[in-house]
N, C-alpha and C. Protein backbone atom coordinates (compact mmCIF):
# COMPACT_ATOMS: atom_id res chain seq x y z
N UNK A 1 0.83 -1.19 0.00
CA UNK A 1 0.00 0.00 0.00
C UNK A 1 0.87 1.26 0.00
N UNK A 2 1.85 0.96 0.57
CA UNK A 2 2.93 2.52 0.62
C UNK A 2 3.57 2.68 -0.53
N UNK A 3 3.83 1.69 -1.45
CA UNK A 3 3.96 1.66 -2.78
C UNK A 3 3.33 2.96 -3.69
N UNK A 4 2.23 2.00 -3.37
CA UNK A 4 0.96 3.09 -4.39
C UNK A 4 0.45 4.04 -3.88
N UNK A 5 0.93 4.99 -2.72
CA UNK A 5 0.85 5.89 -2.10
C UNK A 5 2.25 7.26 -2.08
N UNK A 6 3.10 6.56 -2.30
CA UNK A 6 4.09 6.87 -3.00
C UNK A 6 4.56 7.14 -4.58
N UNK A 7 3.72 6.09 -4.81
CA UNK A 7 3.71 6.50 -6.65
C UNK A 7 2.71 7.66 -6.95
N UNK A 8 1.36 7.71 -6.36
CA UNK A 8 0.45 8.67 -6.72
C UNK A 8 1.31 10.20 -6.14
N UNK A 9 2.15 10.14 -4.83
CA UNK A 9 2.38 11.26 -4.17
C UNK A 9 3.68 11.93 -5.65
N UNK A 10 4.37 10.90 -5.87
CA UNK A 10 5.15 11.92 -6.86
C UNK A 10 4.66 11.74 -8.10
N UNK A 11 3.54 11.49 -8.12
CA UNK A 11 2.76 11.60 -9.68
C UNK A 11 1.51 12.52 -9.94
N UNK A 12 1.32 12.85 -9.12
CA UNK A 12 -0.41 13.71 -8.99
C UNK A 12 -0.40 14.53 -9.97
N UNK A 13 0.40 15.04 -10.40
CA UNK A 13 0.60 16.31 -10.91
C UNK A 13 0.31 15.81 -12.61
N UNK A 14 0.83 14.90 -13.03
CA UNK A 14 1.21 14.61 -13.97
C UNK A 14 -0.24 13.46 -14.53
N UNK A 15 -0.65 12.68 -13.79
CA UNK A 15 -1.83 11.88 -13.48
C UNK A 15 -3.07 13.10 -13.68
N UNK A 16 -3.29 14.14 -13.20
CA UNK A 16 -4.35 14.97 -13.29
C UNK A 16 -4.16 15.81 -14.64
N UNK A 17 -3.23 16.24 -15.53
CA UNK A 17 -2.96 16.45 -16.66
C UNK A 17 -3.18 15.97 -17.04
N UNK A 18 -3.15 13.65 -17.18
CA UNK A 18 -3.25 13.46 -18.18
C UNK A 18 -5.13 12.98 -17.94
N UNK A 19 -5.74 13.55 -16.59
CA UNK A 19 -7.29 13.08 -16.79
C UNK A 19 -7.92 14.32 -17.70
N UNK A 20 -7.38 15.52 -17.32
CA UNK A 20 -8.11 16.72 -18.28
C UNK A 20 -7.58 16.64 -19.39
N UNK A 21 -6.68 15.92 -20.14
CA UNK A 21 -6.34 15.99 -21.38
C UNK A 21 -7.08 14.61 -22.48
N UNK A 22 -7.49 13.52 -21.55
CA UNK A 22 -8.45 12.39 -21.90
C UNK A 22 -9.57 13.25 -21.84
N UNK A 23 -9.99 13.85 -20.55
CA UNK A 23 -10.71 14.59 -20.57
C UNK A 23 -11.81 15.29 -21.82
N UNK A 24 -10.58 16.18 -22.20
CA UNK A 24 -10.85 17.02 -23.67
C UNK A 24 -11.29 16.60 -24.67
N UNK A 25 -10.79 15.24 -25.28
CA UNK A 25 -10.24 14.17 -26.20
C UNK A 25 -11.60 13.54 -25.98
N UNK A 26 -12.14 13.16 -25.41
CA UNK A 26 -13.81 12.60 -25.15
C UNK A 26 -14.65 13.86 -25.39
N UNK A 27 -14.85 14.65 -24.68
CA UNK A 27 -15.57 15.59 -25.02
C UNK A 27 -15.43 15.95 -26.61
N UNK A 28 -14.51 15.96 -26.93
CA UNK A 28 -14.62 16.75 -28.72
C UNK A 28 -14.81 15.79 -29.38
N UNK A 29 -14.48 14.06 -28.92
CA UNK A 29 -15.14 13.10 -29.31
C UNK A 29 -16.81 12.69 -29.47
N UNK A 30 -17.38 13.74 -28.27
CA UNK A 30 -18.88 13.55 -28.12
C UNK A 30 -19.31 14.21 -29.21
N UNK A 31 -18.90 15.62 -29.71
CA UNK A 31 -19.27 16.03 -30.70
C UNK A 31 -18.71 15.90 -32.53
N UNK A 32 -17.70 15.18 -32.09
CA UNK A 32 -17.16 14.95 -33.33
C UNK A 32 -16.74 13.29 -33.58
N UNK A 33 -17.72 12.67 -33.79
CA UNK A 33 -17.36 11.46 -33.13
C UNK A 33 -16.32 10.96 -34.62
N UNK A 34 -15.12 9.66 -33.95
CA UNK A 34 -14.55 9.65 -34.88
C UNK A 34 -15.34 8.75 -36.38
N UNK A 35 -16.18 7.96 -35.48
CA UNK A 35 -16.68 6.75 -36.44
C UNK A 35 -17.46 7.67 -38.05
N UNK A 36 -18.19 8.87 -37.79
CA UNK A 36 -18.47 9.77 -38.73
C UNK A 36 -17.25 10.22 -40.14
N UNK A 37 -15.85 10.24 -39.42
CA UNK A 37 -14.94 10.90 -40.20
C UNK A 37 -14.40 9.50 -41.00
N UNK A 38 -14.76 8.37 -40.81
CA UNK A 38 -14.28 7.57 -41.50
C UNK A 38 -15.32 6.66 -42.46
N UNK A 39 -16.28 7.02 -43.06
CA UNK A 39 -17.88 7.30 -44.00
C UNK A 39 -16.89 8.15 -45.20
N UNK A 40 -16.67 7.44 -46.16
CA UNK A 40 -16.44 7.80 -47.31
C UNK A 40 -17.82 8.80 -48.04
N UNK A 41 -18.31 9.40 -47.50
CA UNK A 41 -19.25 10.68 -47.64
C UNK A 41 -18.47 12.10 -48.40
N UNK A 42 -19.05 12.77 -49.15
CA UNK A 42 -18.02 13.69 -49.47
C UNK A 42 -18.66 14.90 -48.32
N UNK A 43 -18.18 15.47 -47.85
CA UNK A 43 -18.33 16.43 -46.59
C UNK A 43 -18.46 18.08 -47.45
N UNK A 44 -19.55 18.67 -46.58
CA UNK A 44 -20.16 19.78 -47.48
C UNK A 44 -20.32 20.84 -46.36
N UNK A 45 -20.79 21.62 -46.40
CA UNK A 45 -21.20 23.06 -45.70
C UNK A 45 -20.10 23.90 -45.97
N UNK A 46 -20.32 25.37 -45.88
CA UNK A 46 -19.82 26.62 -46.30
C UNK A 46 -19.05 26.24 -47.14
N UNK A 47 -17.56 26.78 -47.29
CA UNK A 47 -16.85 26.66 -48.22
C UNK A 47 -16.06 25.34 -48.17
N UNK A 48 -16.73 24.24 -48.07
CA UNK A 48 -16.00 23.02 -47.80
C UNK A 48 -15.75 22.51 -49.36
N UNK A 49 -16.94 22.05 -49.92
CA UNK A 49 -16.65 21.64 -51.31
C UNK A 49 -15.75 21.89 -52.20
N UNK A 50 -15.75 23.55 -52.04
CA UNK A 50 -14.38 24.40 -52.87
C UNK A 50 -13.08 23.34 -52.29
N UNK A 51 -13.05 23.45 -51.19
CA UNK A 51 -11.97 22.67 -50.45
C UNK A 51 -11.62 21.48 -50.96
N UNK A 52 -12.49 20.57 -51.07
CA UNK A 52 -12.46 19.51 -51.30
C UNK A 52 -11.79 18.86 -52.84
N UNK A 53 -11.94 20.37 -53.89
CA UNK A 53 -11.69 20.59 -55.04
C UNK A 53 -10.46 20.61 -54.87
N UNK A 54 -9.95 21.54 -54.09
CA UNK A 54 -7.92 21.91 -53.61
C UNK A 54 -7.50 20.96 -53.74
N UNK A 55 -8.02 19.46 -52.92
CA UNK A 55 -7.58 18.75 -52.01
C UNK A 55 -7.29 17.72 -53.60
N UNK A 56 -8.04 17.29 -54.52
CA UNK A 56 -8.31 16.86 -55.25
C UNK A 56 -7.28 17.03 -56.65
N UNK A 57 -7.05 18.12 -56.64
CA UNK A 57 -6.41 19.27 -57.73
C UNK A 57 -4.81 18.76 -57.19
N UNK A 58 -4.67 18.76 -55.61
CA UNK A 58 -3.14 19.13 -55.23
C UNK A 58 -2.96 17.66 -55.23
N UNK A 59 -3.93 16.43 -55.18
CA UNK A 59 -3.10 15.27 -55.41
C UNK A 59 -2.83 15.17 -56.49
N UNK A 60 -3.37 15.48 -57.41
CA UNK A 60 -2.69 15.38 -59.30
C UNK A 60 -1.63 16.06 -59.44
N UNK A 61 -1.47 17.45 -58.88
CA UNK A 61 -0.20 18.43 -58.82
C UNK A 61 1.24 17.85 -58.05
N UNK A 62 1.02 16.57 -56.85
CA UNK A 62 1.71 16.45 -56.36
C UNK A 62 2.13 14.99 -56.84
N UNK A 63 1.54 14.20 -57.75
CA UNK A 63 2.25 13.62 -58.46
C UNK A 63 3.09 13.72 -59.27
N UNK A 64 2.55 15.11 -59.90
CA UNK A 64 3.75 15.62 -60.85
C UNK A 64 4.60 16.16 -60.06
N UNK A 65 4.96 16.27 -58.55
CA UNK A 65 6.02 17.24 -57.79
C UNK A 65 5.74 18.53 -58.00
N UNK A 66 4.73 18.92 -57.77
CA UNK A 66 4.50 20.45 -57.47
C UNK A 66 3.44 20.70 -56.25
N UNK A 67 3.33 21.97 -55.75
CA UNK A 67 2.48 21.97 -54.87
C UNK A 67 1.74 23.38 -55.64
N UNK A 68 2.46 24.08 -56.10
CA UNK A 68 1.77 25.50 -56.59
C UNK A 68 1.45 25.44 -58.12
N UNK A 69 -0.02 25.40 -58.25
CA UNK A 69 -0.21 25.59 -59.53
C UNK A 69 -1.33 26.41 -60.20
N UNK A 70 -1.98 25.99 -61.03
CA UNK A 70 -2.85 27.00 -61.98
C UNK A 70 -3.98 25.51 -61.75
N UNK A 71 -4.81 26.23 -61.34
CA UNK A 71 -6.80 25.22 -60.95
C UNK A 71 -7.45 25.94 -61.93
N UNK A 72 -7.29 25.47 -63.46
CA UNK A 72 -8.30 25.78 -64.35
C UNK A 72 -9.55 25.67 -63.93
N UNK A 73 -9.85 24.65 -62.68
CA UNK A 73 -11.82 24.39 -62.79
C UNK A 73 -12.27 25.16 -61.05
N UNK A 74 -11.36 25.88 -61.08
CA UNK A 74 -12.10 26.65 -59.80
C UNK A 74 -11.97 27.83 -60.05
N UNK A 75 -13.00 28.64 -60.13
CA UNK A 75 -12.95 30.28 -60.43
C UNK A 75 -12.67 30.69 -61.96
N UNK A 76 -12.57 29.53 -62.51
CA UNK A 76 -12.29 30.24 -63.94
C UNK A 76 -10.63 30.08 -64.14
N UNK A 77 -10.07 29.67 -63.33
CA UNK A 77 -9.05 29.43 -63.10
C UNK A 77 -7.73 30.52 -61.93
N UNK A 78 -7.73 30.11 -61.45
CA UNK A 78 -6.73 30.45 -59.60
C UNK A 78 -5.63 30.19 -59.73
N UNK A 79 -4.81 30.68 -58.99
CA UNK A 79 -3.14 29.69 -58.70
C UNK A 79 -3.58 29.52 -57.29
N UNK A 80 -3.38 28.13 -57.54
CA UNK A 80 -4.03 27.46 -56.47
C UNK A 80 -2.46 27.05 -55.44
N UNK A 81 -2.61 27.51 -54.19
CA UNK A 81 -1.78 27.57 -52.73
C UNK A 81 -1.30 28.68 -53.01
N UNK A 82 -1.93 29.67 -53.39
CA UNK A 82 -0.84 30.75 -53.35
C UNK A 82 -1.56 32.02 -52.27
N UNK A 83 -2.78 31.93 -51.92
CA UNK A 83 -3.15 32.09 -50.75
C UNK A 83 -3.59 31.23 -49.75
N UNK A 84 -3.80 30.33 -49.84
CA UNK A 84 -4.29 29.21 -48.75
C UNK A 84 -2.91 28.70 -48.02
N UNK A 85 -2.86 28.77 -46.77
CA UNK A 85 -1.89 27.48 -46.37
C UNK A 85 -2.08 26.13 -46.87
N UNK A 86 -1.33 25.86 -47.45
CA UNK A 86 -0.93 24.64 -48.08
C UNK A 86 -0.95 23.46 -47.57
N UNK A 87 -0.56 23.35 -45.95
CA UNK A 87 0.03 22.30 -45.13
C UNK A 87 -0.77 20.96 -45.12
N UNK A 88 -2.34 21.59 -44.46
CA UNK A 88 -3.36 20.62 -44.38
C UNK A 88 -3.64 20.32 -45.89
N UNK A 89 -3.87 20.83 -46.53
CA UNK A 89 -3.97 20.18 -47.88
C UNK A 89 -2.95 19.01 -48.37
N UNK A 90 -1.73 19.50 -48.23
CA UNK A 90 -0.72 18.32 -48.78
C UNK A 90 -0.91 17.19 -47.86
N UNK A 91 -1.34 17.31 -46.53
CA UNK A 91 -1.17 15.96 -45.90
C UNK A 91 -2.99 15.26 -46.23
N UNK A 92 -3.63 15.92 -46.82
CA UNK A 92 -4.82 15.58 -47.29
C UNK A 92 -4.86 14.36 -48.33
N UNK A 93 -3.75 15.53 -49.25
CA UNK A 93 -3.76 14.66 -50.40
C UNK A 93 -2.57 13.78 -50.68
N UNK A 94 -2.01 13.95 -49.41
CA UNK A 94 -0.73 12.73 -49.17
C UNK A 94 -1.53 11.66 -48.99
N UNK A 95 -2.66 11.76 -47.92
CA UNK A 95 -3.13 10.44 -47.03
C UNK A 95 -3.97 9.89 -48.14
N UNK A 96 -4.47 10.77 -49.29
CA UNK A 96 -5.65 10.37 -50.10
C UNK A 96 -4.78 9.45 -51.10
N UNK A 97 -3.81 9.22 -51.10
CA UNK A 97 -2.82 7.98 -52.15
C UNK A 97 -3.00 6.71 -51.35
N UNK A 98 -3.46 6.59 -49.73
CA UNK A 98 -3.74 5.74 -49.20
C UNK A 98 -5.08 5.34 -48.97
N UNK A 99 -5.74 6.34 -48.92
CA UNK A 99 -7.92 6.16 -48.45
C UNK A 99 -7.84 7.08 -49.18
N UNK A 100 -9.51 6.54 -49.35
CA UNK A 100 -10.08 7.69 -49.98
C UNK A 100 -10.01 9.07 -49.55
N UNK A 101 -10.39 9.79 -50.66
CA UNK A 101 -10.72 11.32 -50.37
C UNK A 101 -10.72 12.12 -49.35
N UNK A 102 -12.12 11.83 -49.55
CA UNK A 102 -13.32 11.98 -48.75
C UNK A 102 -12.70 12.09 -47.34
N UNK A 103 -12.18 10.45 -47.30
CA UNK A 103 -11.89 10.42 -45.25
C UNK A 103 -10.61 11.20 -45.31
N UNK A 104 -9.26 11.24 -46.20
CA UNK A 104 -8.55 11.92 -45.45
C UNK A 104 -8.85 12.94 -45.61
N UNK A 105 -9.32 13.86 -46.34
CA UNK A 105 -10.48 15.30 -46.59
C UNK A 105 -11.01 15.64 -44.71
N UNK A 106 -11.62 14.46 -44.38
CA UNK A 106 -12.56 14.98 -43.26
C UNK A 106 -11.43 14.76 -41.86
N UNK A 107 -10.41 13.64 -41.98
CA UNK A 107 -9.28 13.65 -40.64
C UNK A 107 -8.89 14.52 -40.85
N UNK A 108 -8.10 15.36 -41.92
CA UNK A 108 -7.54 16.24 -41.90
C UNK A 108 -8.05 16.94 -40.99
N UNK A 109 -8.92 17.71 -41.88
CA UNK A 109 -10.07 18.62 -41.48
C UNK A 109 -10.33 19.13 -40.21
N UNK A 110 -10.23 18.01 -39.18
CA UNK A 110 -10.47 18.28 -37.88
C UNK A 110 -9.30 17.68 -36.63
N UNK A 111 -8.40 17.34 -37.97
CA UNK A 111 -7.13 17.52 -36.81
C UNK A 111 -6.64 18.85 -36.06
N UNK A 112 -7.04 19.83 -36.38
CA UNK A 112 -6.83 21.03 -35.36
C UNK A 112 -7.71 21.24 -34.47
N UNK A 113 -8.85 20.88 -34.22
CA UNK A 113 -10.07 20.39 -33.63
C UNK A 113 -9.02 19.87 -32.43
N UNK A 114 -9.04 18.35 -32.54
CA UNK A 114 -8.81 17.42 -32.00
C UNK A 114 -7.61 17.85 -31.03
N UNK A 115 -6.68 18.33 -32.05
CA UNK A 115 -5.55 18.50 -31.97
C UNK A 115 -5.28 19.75 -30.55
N UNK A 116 -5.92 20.46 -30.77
CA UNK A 116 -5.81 21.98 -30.03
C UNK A 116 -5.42 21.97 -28.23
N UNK A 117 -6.03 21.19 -27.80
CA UNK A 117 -5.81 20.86 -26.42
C UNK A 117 -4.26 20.44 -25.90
N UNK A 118 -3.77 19.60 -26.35
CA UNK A 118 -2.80 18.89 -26.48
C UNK A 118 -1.50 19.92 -26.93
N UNK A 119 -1.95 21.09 -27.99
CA UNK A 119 -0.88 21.65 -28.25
C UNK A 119 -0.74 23.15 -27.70
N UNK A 120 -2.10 23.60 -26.76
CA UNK A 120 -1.79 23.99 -25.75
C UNK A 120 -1.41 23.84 -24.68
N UNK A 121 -1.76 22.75 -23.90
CA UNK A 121 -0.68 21.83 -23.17
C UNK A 121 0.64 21.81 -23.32
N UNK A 122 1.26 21.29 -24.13
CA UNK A 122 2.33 21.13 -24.70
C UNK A 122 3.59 22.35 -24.59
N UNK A 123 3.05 23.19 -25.89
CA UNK A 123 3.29 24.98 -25.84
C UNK A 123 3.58 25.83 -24.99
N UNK A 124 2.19 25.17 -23.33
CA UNK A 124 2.60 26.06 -22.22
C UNK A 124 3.63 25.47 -21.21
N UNK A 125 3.47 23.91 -22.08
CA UNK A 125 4.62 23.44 -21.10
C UNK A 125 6.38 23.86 -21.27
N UNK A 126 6.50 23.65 -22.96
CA UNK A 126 8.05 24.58 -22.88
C UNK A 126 7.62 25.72 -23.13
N UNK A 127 7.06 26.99 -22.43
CA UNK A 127 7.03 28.29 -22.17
C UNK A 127 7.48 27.82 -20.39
N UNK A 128 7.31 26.90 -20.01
CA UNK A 128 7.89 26.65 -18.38
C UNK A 128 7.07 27.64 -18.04
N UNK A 129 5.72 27.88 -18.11
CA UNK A 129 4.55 28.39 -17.10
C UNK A 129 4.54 27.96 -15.66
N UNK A 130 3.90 28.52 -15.04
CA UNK A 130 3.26 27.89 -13.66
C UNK A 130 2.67 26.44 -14.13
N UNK A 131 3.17 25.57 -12.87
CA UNK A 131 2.74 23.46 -13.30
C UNK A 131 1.77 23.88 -13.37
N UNK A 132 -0.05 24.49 -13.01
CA UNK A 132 -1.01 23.91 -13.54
C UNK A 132 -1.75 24.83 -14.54
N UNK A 133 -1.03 25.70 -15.39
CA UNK A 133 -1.15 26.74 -16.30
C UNK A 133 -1.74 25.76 -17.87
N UNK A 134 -0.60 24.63 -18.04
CA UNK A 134 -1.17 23.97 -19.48
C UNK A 134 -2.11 23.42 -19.35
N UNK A 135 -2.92 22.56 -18.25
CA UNK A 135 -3.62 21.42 -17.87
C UNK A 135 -4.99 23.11 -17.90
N UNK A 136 -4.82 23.69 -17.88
CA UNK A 136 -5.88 25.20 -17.52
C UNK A 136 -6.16 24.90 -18.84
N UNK A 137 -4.94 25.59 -19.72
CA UNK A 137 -5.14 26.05 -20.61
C UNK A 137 -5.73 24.92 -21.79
N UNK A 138 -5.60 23.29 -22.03
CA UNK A 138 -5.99 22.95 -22.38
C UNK A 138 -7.37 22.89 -21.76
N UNK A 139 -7.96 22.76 -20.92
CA UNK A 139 -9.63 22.80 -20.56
C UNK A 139 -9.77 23.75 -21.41
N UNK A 140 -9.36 25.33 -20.92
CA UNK A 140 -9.99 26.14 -21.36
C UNK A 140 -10.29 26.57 -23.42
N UNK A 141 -9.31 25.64 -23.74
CA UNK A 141 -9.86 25.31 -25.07
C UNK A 141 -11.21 24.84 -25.69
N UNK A 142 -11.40 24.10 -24.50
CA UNK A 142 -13.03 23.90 -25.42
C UNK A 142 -14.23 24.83 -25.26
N UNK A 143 -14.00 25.78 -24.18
CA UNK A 143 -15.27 26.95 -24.68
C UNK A 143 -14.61 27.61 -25.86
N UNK A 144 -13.71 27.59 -26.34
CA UNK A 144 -12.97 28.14 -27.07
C UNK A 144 -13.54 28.33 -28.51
N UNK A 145 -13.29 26.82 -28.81
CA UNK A 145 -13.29 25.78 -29.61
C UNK A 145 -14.95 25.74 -30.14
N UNK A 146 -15.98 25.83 -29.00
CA UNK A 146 -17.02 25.41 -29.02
C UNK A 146 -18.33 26.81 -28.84
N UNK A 147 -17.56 28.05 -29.50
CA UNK A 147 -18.13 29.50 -29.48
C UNK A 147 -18.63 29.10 -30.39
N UNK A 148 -20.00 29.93 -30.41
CA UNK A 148 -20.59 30.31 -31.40
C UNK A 148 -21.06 31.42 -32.36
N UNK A 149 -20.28 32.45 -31.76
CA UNK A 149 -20.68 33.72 -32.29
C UNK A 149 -19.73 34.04 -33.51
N UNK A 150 -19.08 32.89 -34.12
CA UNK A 150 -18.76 33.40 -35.54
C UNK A 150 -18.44 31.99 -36.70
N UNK A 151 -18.93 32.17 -37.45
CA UNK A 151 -18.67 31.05 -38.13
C UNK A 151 -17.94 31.11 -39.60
N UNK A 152 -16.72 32.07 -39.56
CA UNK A 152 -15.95 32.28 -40.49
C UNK A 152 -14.73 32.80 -40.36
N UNK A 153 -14.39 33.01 -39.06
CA UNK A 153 -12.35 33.24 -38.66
C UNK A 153 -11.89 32.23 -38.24
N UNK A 154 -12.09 31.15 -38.31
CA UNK A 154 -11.61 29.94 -37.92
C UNK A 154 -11.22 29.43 -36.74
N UNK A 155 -10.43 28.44 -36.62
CA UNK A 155 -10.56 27.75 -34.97
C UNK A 155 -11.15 27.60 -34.34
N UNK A 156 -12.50 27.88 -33.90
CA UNK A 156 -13.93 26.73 -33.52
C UNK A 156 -14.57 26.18 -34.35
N UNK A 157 -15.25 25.36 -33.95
CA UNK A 157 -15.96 24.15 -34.57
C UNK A 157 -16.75 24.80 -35.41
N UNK A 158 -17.52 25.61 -35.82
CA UNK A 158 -18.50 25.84 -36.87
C UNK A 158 -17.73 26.27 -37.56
N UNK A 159 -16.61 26.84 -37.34
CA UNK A 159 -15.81 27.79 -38.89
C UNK A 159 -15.01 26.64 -39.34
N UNK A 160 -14.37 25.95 -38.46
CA UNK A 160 -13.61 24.68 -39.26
C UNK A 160 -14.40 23.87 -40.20
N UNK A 161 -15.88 23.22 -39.73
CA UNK A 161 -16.55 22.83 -40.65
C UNK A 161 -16.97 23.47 -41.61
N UNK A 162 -16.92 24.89 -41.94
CA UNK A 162 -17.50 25.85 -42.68
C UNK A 162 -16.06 26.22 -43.73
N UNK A 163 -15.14 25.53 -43.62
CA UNK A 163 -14.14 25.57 -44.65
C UNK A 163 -13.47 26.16 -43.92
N UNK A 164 -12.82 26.45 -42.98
CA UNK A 164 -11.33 27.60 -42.25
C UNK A 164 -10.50 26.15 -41.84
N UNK A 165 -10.33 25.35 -42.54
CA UNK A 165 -9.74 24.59 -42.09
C UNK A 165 -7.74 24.59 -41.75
N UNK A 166 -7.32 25.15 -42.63
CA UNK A 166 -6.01 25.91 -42.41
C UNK A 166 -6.03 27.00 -40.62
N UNK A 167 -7.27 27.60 -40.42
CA UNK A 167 -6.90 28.27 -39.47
C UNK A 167 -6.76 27.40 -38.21
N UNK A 168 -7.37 26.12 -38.19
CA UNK A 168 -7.42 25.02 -37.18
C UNK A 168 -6.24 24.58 -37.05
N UNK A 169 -5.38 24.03 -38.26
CA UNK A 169 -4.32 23.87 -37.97
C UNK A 169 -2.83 24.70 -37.59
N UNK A 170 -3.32 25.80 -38.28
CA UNK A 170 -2.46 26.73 -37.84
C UNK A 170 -2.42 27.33 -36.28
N UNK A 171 -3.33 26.95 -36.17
CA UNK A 171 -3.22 27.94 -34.39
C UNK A 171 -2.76 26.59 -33.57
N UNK A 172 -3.11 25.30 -33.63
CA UNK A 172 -2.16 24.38 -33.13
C UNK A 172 -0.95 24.95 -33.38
N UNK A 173 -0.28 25.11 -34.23
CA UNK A 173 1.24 24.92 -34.67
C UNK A 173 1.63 26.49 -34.32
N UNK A 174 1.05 27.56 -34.19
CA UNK A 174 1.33 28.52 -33.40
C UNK A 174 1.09 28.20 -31.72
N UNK A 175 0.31 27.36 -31.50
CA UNK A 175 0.32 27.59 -29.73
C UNK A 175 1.58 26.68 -29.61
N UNK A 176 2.20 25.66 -30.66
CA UNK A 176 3.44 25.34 -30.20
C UNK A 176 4.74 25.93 -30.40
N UNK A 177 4.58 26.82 -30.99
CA UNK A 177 6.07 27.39 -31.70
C UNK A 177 5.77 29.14 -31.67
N UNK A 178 5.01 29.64 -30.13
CA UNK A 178 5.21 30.81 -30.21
C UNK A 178 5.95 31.51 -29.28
N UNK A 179 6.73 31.15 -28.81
CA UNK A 179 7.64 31.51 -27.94
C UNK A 179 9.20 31.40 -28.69
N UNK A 180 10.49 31.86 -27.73
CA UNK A 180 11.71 32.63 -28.28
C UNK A 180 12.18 31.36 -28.30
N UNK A 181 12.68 30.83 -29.41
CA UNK A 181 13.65 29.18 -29.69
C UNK A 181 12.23 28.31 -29.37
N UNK A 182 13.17 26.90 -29.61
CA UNK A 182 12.44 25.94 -29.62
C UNK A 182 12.50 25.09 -28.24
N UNK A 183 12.06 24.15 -27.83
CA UNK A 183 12.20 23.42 -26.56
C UNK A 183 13.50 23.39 -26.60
């Protein structure tokens, strides 16, 4: 018994991080369940479809080894990544040489979703915050996450599904890499 009284005493800290971070990870599971994202469905609302076109366009482009090109069938024709972040797209249409479309279209999609908790956590952990500052700050992601008063600047759930899907991933990868150097 002094064992496991001893293990919890120099673990608490680290044990309660990782219940609010399961925590999170269920909850955005309740609303985003995964079994949905893997339904070869083509996924629609706001500017998703356009999206879905990118995603489509940049796997043909990236067979030939390019990522920046000319999308004759969107707009009459675009240079397509030359305003969009690129990132989530290429790993879209990386994963889509393995599954379909569609599903890596929709994992993508809501890997900044998913993702967001974890990389505030993370972020505030090499910023060397106060110990229970990341375990905060990931909770406090999901009112975040789960606003409703706009559904077109991205990073909550209605604008990510509404096509801001670049801004989802990007603010992950800024809450990890916004501080002076790296870990």
């Amino acid at each position: 018994m002094n064992k496991i009284a001893e293990f919890f005493k120099k673990r608490h800290e680290g044990l309660l991080d990782a219940v609010v971070l399961v925590g999170c990870l269920l909850f955005i599971c309740s609303y985003l369940p995964p079994k949905l994202l893997l339904l070869n469905t083509t996924p629609t609302g706001g500017d998703v479809p356009a999206h879905n076109y990118m995603v489509s366009h940049l796997k043909e482009t990236v067979a030939r080894g390019t990522i920046i090109s000319w999308a004759g069938g969107w707009w009459g024709g675009f240079p397509m990544f030359q305003y969009y972040f690129f990132l989530p797209y290429l790993m879209m249409a990386l994963l889509a040489f393995f599954i379909p479309i569609n599903i890596a279209f929709k994992i993508v999609s809501v890997v900044g979703l998913y993702a967001m908790p974890f990389a505030l956590y993370i972020g505030m952990r090499w910023m060397r915050v106060g110990r229970s500052a990341p375990a905060v700050m990931a909770a406090f992601s999901l009112p975040f996450m789960f606003v409703q008063t706009h559904t077109m600047w991205g990073v909550n759930v209605k604008s990510t599904l509404a096509g801001m899907i670049s801004n989802s991933v990007s603010f992950c990868l800024f809450a990890l890499f916004s501080r002076r150097g790296l870990p």
